[in-house]
C-alpha atoms as a PDB file:
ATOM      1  CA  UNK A   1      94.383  13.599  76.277  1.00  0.00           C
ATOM      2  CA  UNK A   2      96.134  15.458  73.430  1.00  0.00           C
ATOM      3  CA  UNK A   3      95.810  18.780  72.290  1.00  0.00           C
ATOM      4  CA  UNK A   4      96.112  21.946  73.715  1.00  0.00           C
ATOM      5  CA  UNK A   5      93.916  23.485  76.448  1.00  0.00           C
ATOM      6  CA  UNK A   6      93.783  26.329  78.468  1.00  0.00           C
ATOM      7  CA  UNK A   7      91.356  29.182  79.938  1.00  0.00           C
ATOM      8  CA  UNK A   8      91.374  32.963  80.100  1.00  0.00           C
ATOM      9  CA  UNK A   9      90.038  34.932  82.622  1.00  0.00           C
ATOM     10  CA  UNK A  10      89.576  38.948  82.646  1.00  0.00           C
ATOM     11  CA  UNK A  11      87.343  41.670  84.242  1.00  0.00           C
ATOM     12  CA  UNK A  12      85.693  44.086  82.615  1.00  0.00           C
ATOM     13  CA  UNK A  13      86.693  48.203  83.732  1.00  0.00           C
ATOM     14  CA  UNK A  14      83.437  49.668  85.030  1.00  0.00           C
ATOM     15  CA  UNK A  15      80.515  49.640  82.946  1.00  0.00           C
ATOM     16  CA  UNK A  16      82.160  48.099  79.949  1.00  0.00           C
ATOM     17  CA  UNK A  17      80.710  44.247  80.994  1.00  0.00           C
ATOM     18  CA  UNK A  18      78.084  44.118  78.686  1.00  0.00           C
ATOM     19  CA  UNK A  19      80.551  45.835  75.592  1.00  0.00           C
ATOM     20  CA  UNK A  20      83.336  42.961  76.649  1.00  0.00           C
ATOM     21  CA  UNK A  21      80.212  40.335  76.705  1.00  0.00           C
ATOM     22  CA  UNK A  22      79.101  41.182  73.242  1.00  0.00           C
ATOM     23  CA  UNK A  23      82.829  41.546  71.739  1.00  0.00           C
ATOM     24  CA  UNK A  24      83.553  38.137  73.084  1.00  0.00           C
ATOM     25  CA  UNK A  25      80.204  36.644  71.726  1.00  0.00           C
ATOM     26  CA  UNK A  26      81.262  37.601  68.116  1.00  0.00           C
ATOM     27  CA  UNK A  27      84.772  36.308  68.741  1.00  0.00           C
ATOM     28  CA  UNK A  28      83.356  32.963  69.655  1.00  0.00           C
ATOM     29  CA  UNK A  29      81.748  32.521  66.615  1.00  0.00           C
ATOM     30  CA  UNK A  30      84.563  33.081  64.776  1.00  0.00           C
ATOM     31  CA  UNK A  31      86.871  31.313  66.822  1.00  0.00           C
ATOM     32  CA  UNK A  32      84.629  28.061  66.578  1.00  0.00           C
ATOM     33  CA  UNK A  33      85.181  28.174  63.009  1.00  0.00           C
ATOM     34  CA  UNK A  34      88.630  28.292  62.930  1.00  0.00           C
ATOM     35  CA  UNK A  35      90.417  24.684  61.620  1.00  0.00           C
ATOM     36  CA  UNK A  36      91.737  23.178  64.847  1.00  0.00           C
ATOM     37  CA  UNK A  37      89.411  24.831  67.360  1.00  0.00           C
ATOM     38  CA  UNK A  38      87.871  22.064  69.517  1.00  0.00           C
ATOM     39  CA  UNK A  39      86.323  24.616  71.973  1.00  0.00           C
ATOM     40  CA  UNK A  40      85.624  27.738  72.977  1.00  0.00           C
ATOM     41  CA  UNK A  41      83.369  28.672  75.741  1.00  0.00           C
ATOM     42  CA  UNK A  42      82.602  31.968  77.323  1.00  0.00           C
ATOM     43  CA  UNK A  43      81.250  32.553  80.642  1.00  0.00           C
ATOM     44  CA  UNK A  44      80.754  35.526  83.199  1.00  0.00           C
ATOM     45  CA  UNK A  45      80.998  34.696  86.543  1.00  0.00           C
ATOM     46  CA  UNK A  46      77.199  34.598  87.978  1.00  0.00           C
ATOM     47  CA  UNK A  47      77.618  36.856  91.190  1.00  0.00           C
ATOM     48  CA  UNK A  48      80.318  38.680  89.272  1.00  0.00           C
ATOM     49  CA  UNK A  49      78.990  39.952  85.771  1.00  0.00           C
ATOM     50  CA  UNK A  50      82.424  42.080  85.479  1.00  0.00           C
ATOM     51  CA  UNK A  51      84.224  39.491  85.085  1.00  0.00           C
ATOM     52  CA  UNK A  52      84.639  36.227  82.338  1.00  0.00           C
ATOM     53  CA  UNK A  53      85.910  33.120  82.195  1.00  0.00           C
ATOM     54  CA  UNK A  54      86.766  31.547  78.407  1.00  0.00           C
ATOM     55  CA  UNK A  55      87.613  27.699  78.090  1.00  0.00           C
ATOM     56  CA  UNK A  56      89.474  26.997  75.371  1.00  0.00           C
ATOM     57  CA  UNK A  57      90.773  23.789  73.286  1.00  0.00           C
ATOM     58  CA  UNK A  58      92.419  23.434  70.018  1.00  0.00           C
ATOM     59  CA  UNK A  59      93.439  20.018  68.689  1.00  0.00           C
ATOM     60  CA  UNK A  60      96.929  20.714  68.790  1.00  0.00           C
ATOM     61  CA  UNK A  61      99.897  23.066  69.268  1.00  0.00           C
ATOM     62  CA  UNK A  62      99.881  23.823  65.286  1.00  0.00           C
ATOM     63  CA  UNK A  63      96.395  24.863  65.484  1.00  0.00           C
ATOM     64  CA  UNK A  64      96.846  27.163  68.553  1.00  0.00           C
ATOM     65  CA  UNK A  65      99.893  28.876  66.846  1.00  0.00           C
ATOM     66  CA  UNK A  66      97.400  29.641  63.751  1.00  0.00           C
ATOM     67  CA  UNK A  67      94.747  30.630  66.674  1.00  0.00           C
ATOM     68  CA  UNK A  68      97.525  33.159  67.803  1.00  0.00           C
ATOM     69  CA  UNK A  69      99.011  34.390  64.523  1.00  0.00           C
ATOM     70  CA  UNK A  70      95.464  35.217  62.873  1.00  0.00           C
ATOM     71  CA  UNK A  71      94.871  38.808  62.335  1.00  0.00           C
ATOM     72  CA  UNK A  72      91.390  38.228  63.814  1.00  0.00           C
ATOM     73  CA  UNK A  73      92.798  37.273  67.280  1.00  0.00           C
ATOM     74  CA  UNK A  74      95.317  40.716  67.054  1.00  0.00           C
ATOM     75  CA  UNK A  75      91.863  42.817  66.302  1.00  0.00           C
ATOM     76  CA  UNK A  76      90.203  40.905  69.229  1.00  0.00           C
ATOM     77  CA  UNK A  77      92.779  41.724  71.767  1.00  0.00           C
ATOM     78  CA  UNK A  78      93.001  45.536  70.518  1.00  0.00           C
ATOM     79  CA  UNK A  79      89.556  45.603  70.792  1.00  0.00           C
ATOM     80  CA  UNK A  80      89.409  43.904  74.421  1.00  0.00           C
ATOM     81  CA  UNK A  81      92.118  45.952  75.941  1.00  0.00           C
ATOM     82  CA  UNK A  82      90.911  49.208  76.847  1.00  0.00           C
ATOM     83  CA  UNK A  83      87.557  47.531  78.063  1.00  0.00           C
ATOM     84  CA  UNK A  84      89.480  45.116  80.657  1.00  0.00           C
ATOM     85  CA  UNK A  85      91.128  45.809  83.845  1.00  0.00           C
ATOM     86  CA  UNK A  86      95.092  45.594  83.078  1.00  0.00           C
ATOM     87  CA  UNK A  87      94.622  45.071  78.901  1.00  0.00           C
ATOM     88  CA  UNK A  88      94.011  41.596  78.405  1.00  0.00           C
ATOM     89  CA  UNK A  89      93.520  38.604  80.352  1.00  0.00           C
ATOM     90  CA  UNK A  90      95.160  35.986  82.393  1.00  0.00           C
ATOM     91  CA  UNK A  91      96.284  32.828  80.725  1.00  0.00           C
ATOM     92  CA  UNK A  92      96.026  29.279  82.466  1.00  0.00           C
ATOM     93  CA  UNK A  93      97.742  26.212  81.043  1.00  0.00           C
ATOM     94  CA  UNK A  94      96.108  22.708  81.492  1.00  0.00           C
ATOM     95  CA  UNK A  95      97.116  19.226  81.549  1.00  0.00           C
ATOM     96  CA  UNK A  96      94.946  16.585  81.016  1.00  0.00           C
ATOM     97  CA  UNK A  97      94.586  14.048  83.739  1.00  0.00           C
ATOM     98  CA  UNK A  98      95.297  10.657  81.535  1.00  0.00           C
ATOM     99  CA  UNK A  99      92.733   7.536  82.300  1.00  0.00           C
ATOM    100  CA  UNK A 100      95.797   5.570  83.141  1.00  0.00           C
ATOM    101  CA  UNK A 101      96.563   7.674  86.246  1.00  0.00           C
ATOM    102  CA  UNK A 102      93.567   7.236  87.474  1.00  0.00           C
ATOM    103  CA  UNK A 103      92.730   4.310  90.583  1.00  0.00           C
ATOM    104  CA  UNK A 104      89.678   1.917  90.690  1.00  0.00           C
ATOM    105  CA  UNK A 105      87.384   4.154  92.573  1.00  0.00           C
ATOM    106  CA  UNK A 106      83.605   3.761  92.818  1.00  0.00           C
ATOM    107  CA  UNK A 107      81.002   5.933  94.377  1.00  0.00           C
ATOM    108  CA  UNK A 108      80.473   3.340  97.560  1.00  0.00           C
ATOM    109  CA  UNK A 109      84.549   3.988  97.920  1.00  0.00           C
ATOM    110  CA  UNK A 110      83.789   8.230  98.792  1.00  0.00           C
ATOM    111  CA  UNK A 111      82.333   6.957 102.076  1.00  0.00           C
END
């Protein structure tokens, strides 16, 4: 699994979850366009409406760097800051878990 993935998590200040939903919906959109974005998915947390969850993938570290350089992804976090508890969110690196790691396994095996 190459490429670079990670997710984002931040809660909205009090009664700014629907102004944080709608600033992240337009972000998405422009985020999915951007060359090297594999993924970008935003969530809020279903018993928890303050607060979101964003999944995000890019096809490699070039492509992140050009995520994080953009002047669209400054404006976004200017914008999200006073709207989220602490300024910004909370960044999560991931590995992938390779198919070679993985151990013959079947679903009569889970018993």
């Amino acid at each position: 699994m190459t490429g670079k993935h990670l997710y984002a998590e931040f809660r909205a200040v009090p009664g700014a979850g629907d102004a944080v939903a709608s600033l992240v919906a337009g972000y998405r959109r422009v985020v999915r366009a951007e060359a090297g974005n594999v993924r970008f998915d935003a969530h809020r947390v279903r018993d928890e409406q303050e607060r979101f969850f964003v999944y995000e993938e890019y096809a490699d570290e070039a492509a992140f760097a050009r995520h994080l350089s953009s002047a669209t992804n400054a404006a976004f976090n200017a914008a999200l800051s006073p709207l989220v508890v602490g300024g910004g969110s909370t960044l999560t690196w991931l590995d992938g878990i390779e198919d070679g790691a993985a151990t013959a396994w079947s679903a009569g095996s889970a018993a």
